[in-house]
N, C-alpha and C. Protein backbone atom coordinates (compact mmCIF):
# COMPACT_ATOMS: atom_id res chain seq x y z
N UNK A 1 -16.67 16.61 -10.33
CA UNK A 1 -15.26 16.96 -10.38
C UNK A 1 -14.42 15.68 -10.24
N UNK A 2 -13.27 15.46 -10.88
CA UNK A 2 -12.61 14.58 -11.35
C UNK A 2 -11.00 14.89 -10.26
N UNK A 3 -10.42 13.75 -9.77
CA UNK A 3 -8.85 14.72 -9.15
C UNK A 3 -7.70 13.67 -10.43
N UNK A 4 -6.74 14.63 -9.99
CA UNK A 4 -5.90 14.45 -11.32
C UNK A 4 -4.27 14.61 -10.19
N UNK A 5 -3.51 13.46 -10.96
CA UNK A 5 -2.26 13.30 -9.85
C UNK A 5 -1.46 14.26 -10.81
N UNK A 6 -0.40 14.66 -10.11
CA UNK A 6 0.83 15.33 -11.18
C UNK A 6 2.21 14.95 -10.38
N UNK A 7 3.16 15.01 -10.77
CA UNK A 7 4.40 15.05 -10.35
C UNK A 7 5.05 16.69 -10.75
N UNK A 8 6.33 16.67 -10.25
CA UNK A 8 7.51 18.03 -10.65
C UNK A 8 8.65 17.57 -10.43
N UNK A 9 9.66 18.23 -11.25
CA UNK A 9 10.84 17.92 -11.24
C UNK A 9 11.49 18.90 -10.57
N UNK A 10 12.58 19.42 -9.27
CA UNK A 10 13.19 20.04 -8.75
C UNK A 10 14.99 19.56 -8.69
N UNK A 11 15.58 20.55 -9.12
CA UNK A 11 17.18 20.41 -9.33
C UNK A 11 17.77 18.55 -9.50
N UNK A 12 16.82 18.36 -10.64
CA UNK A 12 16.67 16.89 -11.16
C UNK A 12 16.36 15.20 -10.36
N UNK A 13 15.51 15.89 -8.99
CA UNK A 13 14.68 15.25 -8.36
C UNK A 13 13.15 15.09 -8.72
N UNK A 14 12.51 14.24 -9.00
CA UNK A 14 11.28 14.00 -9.07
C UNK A 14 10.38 14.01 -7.92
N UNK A 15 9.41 14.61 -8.17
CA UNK A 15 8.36 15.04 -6.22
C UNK A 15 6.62 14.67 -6.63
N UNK A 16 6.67 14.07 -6.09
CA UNK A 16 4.73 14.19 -6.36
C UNK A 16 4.49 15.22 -6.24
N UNK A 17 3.42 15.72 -7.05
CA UNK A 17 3.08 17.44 -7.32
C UNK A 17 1.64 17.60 -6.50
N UNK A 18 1.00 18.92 -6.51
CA UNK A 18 -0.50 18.80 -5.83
C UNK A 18 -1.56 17.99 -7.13
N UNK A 19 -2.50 17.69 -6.23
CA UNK A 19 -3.47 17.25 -6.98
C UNK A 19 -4.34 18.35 -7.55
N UNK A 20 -4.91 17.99 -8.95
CA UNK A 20 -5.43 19.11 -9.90
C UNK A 20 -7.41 18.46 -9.31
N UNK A 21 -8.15 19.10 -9.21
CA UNK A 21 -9.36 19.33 -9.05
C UNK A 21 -10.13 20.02 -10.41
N UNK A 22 -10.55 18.79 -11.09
CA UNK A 22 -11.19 19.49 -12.60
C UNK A 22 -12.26 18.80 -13.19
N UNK A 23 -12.86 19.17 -13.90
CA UNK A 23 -14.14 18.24 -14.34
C UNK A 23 -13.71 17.25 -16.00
N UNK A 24 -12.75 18.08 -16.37
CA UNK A 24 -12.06 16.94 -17.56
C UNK A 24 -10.78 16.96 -17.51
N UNK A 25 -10.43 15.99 -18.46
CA UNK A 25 -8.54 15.73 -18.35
C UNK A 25 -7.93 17.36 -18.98
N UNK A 26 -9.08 17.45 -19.73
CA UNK A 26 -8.23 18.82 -20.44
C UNK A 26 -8.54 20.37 -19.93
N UNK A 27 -9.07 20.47 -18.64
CA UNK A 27 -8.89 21.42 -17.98
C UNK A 27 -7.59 20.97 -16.82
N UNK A 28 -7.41 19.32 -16.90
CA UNK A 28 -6.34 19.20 -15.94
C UNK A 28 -4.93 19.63 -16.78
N UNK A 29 -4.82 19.20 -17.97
CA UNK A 29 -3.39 19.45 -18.63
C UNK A 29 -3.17 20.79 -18.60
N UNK A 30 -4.51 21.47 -18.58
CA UNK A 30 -4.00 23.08 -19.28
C UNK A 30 -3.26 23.41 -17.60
N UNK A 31 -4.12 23.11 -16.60
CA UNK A 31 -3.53 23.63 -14.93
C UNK A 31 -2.48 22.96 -14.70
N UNK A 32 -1.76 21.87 -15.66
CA UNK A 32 -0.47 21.28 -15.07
C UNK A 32 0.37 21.98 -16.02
N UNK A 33 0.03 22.19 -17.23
CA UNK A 33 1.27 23.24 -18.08
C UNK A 33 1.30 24.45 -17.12
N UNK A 34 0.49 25.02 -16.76
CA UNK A 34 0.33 26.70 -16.37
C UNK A 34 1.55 26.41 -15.30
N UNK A 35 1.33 25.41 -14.54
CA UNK A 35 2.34 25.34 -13.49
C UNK A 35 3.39 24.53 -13.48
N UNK A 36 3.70 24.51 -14.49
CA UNK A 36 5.12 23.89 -14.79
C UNK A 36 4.92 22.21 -13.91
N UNK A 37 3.86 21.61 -14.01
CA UNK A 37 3.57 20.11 -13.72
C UNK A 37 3.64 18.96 -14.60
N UNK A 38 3.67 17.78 -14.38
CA UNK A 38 3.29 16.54 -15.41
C UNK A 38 2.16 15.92 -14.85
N UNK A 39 1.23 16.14 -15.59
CA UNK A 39 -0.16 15.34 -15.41
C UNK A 39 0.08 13.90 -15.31
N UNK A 40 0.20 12.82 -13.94
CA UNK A 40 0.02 11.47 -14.38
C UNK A 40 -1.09 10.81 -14.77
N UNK A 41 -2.18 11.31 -14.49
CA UNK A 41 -3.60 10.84 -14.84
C UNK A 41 -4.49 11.03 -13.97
N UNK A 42 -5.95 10.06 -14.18
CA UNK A 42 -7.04 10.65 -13.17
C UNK A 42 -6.80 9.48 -11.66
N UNK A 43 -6.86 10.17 -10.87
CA UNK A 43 -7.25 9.37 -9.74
C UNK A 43 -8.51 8.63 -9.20
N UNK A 44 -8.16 7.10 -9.05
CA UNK A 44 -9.45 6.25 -8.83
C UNK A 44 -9.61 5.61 -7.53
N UNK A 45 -8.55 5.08 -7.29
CA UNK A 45 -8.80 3.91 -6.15
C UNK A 45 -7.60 3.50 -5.07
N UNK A 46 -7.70 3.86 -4.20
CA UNK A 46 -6.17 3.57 -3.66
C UNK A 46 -6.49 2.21 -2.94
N UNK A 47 -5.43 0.98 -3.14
CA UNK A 47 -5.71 0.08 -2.48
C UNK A 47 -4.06 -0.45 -1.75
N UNK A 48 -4.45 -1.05 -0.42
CA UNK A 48 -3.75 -1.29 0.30
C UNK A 48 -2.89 -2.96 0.41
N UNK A 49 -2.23 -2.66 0.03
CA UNK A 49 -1.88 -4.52 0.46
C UNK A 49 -0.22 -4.77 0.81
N UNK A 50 -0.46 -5.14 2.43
CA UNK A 50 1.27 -5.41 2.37
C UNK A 50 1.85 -4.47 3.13
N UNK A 51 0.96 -3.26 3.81
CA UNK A 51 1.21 -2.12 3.93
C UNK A 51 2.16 -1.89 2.70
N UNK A 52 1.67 -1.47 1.73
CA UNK A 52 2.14 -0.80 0.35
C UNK A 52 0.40 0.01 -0.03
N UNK A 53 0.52 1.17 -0.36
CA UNK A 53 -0.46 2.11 -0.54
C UNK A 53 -0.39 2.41 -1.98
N UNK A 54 -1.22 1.79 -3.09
CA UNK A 54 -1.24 1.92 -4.54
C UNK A 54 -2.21 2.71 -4.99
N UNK A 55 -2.52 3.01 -6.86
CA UNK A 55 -3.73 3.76 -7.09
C UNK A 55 -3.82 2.87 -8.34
N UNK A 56 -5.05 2.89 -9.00
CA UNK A 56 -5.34 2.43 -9.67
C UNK A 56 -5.78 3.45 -10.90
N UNK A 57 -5.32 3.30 -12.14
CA UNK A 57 -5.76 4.31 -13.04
C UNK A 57 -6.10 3.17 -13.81
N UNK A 58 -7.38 3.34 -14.57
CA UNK A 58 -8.03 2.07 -15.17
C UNK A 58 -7.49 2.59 -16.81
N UNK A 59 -7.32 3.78 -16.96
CA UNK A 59 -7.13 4.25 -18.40
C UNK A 59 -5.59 3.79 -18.50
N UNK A 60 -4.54 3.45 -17.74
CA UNK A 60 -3.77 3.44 -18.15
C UNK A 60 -3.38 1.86 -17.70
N UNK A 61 -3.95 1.55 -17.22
CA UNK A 61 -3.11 -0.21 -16.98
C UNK A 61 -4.23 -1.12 -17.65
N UNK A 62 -3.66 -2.25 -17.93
CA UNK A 62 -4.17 -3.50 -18.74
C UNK A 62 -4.73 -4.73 -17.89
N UNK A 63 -4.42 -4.64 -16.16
CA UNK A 63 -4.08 -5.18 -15.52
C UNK A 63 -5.58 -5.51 -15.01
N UNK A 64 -5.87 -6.76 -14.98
CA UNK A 64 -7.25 -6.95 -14.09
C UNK A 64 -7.10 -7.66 -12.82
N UNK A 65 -7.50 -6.53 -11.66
CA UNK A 65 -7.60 -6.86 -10.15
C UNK A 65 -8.53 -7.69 -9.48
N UNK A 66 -9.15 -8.72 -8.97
CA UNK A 66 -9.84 -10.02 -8.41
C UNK A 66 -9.53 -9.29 -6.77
């Protein structure tokens, strides 16, 4: 099983949404349409620096970490 971040929009505030629990991206999109969510992608790696708490999605950044 794969976790999957989402966000929501409320009276034109943006909120981090729950996390989707799925074995592909496309059982995650179908559970973020059903619930009126935006799929941001899969969740990988949270890293700390700075006390600042980040994630790393490898499918979507270009960025190489050392």
């Amino acid at each position: 099983m794969k976790i999957f971040l989402t966000e929501m929009t409320k009276d034109g505030i943006t909120h981090p949404g729950p996390n989707i629990i799925a074995e592909s991206v496309e059982e995650a999109k179908a559970a973020a349409e059903s619930n009126n969510l935006i799929l941001l992608g899969e969740f990988k790696e949270i890293f700390i620096h700075n006390d600042l708490m980040s994630y790393l999605d490898e499918q979507l950044s270009d960025k190489v970490l050392h």
